[in-house]
Protein backbone atom coordinates (compact mmCIF):
# COMPACT_ATOMS: atom_id res chain seq x y z
CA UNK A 1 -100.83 -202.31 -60.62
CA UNK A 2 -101.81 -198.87 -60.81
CA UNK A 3 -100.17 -196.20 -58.26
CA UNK A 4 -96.80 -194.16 -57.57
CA UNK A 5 -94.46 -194.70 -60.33
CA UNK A 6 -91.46 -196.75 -59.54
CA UNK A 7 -88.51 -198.12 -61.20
CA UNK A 8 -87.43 -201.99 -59.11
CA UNK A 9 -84.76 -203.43 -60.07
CA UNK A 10 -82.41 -206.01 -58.34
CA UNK A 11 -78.79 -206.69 -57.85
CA UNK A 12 -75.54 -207.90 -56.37
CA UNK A 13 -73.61 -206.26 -54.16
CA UNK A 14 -70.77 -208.17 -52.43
CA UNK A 15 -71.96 -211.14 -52.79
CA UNK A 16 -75.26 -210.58 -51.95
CA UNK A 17 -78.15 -210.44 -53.95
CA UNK A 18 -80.83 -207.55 -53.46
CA UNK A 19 -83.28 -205.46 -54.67
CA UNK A 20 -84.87 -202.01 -54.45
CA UNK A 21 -86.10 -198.95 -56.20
CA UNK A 22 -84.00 -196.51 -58.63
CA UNK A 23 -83.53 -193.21 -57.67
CA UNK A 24 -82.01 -189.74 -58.22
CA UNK A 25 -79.58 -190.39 -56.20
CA UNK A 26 -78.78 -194.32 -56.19
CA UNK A 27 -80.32 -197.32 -55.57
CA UNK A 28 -82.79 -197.33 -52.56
CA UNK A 29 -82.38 -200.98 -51.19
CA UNK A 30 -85.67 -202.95 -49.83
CA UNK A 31 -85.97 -205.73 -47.14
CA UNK A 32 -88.49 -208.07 -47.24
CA UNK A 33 -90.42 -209.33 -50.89
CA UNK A 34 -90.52 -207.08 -54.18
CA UNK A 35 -93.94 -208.77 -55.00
CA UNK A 36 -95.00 -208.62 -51.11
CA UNK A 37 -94.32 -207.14 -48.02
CA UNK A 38 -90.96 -204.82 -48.46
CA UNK A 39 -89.50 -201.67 -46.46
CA UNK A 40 -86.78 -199.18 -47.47
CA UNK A 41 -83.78 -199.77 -45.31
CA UNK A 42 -82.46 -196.15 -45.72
CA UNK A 43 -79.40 -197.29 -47.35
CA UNK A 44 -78.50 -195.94 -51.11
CA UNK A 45 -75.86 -197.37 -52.79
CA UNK A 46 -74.60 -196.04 -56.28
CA UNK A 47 -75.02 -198.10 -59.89
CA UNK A 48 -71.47 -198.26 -60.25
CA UNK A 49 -71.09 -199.94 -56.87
CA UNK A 50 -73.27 -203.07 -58.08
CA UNK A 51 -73.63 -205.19 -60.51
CA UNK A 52 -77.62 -205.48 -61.99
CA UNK A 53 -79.00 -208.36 -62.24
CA UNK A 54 -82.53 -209.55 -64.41
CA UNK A 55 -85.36 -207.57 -62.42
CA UNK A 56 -86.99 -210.68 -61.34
CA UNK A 57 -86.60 -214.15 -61.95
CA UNK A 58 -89.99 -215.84 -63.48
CA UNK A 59 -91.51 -219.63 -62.86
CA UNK A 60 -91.93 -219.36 -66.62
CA UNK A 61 -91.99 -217.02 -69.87
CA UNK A 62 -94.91 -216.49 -72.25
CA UNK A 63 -94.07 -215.07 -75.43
CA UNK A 64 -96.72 -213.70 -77.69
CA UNK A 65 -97.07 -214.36 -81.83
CA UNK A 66 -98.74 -211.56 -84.32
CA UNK A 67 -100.26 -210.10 -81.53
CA UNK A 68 -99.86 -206.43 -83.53
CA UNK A 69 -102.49 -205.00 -86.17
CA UNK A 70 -99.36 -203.53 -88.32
CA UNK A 71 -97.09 -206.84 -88.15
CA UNK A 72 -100.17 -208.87 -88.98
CA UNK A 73 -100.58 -206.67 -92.19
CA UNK A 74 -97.43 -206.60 -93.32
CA UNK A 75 -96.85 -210.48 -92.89
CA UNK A 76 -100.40 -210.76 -94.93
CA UNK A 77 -101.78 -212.92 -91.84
CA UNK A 78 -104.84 -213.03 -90.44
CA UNK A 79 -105.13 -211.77 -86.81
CA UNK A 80 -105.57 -214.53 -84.30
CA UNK A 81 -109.36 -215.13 -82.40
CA UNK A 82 -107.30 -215.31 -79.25
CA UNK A 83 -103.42 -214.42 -78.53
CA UNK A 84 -100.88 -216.96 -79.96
CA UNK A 85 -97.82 -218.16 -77.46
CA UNK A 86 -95.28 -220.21 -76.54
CA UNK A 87 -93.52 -220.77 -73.38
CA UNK A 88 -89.90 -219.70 -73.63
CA UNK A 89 -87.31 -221.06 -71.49
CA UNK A 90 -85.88 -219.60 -67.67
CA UNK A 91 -82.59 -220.08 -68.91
CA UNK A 92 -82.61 -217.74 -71.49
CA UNK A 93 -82.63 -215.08 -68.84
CA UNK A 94 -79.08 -212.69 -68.73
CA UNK A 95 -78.39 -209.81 -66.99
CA UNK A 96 -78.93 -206.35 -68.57
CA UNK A 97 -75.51 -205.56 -70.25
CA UNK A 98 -74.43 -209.41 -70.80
CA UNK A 99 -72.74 -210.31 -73.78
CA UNK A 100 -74.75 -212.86 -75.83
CA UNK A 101 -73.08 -215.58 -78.33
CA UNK A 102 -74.59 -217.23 -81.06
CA UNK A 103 -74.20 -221.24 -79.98
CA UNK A 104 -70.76 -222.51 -81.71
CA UNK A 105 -72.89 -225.00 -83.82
CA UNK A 106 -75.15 -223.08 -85.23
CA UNK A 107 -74.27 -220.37 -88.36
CA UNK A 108 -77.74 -219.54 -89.09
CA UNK A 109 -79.25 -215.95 -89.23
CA UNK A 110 -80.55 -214.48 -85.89
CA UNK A 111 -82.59 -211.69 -85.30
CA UNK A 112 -83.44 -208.97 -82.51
CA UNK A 113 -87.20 -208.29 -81.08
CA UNK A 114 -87.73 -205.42 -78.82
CA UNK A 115 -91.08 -205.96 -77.07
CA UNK A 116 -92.44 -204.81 -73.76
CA UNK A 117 -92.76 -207.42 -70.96
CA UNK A 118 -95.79 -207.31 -68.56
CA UNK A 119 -94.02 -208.88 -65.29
CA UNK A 120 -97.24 -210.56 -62.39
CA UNK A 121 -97.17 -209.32 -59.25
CA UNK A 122 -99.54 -211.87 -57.50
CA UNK A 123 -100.93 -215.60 -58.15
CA UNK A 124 -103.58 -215.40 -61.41
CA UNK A 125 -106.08 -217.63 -62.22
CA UNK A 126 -109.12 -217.23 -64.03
CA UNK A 127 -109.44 -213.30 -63.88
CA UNK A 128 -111.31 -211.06 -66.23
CA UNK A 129 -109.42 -208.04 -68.18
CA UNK A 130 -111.11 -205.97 -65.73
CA UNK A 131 -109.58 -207.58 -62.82
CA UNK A 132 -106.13 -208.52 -64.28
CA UNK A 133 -104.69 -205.39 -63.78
CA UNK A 134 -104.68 -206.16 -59.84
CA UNK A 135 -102.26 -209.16 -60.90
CA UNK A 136 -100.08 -206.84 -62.71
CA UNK A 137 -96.67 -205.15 -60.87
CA UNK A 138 -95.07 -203.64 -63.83
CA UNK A 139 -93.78 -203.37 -67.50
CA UNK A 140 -90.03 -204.33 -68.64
CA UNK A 141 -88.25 -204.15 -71.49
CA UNK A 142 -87.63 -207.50 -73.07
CA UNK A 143 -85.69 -209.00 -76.35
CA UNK A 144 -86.93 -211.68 -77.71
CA UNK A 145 -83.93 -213.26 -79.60
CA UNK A 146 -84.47 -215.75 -81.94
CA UNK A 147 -82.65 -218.43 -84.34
CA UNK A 148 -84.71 -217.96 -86.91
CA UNK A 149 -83.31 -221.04 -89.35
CA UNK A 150 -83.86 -223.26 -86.28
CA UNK A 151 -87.55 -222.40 -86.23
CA UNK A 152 -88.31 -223.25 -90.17
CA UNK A 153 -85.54 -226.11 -90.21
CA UNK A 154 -87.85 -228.97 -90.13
CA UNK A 155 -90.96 -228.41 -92.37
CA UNK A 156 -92.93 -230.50 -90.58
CA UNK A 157 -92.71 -228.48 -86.60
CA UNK A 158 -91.77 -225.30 -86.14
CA UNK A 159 -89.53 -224.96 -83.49
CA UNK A 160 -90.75 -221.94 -81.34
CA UNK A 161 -89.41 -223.25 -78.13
CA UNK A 162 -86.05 -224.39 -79.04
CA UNK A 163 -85.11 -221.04 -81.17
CA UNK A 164 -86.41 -218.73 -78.55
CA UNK A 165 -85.05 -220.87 -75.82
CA UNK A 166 -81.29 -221.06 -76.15
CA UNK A 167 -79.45 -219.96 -73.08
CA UNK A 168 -79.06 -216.25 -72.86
CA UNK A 169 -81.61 -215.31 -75.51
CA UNK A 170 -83.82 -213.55 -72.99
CA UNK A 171 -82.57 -210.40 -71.47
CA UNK A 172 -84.62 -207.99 -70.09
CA UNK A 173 -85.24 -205.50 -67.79
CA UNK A 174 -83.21 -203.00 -66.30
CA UNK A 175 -85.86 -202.31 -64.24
CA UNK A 176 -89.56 -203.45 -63.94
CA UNK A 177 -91.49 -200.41 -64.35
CA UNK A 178 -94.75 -199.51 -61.62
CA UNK A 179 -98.05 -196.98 -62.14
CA UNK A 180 -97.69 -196.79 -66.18
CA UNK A 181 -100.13 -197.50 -68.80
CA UNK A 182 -98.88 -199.69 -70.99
CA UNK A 183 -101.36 -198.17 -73.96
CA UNK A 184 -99.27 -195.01 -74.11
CA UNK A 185 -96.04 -196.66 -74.14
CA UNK A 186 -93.60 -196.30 -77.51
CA UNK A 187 -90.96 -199.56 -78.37
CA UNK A 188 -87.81 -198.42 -79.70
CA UNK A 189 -85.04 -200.91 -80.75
CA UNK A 190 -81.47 -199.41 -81.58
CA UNK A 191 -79.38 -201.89 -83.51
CA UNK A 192 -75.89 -200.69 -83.84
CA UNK A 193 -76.62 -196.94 -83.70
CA UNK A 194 -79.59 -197.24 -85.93
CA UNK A 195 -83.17 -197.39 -84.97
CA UNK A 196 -85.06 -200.44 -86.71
CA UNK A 197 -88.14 -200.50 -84.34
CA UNK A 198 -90.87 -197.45 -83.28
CA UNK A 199 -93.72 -198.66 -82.65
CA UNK A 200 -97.16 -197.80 -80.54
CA UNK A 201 -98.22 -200.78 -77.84
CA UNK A 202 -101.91 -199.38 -78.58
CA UNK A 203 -101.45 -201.27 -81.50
CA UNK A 204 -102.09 -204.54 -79.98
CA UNK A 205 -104.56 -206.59 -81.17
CA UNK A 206 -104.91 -208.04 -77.52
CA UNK A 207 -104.48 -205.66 -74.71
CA UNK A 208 -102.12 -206.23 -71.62
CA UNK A 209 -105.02 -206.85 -69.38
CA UNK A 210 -106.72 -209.44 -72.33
CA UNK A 211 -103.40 -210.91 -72.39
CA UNK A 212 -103.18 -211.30 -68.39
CA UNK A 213 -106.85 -213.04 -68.40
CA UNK A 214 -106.81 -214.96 -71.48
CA UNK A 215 -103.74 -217.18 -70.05
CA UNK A 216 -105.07 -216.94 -67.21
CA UNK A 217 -107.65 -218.89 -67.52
CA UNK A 218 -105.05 -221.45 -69.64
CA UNK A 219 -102.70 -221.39 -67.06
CA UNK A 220 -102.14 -219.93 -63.35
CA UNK A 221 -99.35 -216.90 -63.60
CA UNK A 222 -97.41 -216.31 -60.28
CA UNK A 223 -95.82 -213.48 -58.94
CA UNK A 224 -92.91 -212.89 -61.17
CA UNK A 225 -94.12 -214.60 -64.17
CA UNK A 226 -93.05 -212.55 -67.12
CA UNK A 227 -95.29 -211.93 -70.29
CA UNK A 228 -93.68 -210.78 -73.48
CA UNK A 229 -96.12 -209.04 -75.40
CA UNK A 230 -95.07 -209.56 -78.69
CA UNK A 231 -93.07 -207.28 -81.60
CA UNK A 232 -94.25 -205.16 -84.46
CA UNK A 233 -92.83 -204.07 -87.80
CA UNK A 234 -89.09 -203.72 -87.90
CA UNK A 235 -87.56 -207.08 -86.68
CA UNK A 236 -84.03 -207.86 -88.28
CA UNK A 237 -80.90 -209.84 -88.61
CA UNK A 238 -78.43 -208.66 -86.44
CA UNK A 239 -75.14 -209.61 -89.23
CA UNK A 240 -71.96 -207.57 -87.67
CA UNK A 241 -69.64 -209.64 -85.35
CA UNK A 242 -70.48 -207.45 -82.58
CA UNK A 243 -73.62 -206.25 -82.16
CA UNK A 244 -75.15 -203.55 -80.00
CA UNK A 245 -79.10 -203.91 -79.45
CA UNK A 246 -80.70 -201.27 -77.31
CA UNK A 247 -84.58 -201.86 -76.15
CA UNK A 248 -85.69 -198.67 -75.45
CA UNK A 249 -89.57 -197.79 -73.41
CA UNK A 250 -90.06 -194.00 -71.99
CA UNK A 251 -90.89 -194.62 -68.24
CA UNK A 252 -88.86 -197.92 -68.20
CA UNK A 253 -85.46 -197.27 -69.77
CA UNK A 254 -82.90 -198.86 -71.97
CA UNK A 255 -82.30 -202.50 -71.94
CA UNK A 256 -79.15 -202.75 -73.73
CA UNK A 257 -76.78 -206.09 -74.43
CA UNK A 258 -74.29 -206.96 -76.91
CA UNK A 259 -74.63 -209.71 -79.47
CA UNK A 260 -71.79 -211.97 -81.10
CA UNK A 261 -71.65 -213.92 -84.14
């Protein structure tokens, strides 16, 4: 949605589970609904006092394939008529800073995927471009993890949804990003110190908004609902033990978790 530029994110604190914006000074904690009616209680309480949780927790996850011009090219495949997706699984949502493991019976290679994440603010049926960005609350950082030798195992189905959807394969976040345009936004993935990913979300062959009404009109997206947009050039094996993957968006922040073998 377009307006002030905010950072919401949400937490625990105690016991209790909250949410709010991210300031200067702290967190500024919210009553009420992050996608509806919601006040500032005047009470700040520091990062290190809490423990962050996903920014939201969505009804469902679409995840976009070859939805960029340069990954298209480089993969010698023809760019889709409309944008390609699967529905990845809630319970491959962790919390920023989790540590991921690989499932003990599986030894196969798996790779990293910084994308950005369009999260819905309200219900979405049937909208145009020009009216989905009224159904949109914000932009998150999102990686996409995937066991790739799951998903060309069986020659005759590719498994999309069950090597995208084991459990913890879905972090994202810190925070869900308000009043940006997604067009100007820069993905960066860090992969043990090194940067693997840079890449412009103008190149999308579908735009956020295109994205928002085309499924949409396949499905109805409520407030929460979280949208992966899709990767670019630069997607890798992630081969150490211990591995440190860092999604990175100017205006959003650093979604960072670590990833064992």
């Amino acid at each position: 949605m377009a307006g002030e530029m905010k950072q919401w994110l949400r937490f625990r604190n105690n016991g209790t589970t909250g949410f709010g914006t991210l300031t200067p000074s702290g967190i500024s904690v919210h009553e009420g609904e992050m996608f509806g009616r919601n006040t500032a209680t005047g009470k700040i309480l520091a990062l290190s006092e809490v423990e962050l949780l996903a920014p939201c927790a969505p009804s469902k996850i679409v995840a976009l394939w070859n939805n960029f011009h340069a990954l298209a090219a480089k993969l010698n495949q023809p760019e889709p008529p409309e944008p390609l997706y699967l529905l990845k699984a809630t319970t491959t949502i962790t919390t920023p800073g989790a540590v991921i493991r690989r499932p003990s019976y599986y030894d196969g290679k798996t790779t990293y995927e910084g994308e950005l994440g369009i999260v819905i603010g309200k219900t979405c049926a049937r909208v145009s471009p020009s009216e989905a960005n009224s159904c949109i609350f914000g932009y998150t950082c999102v990686n996409d993890i995937t066991a790739n030798d799951i998903l060309t195992s069986d020659p005759t189905f590719p498994q999309w949804a069950r090597a995208k959807g084991i459990d913890d394969y879905g972090p994202f976040g810190p925070v869900i990003a308000t009043g940006l345009d997604p067009a100007k936004l820069t993905v960066r993935t860090i992969l043990n110190g090194a940067e693997r990913q840079n890449y412009p979300i103008s190149d999308m062959i579908f735009s956020a908004q295109e994205l928002v009404s085309k499924i949409s009109h396949d499905m109805t997206l409520l407030p929460g609902d979280l949208i992966a947009v899709g990767t670019s050039v630069g997607v890798g094996v992630m081969k150490e033990p211990v591995n440190t993957v860092t999604v990175a968006i100017d205006g959003i922040g650093e979604l960072t978790n670590e990833f064992r073998l």
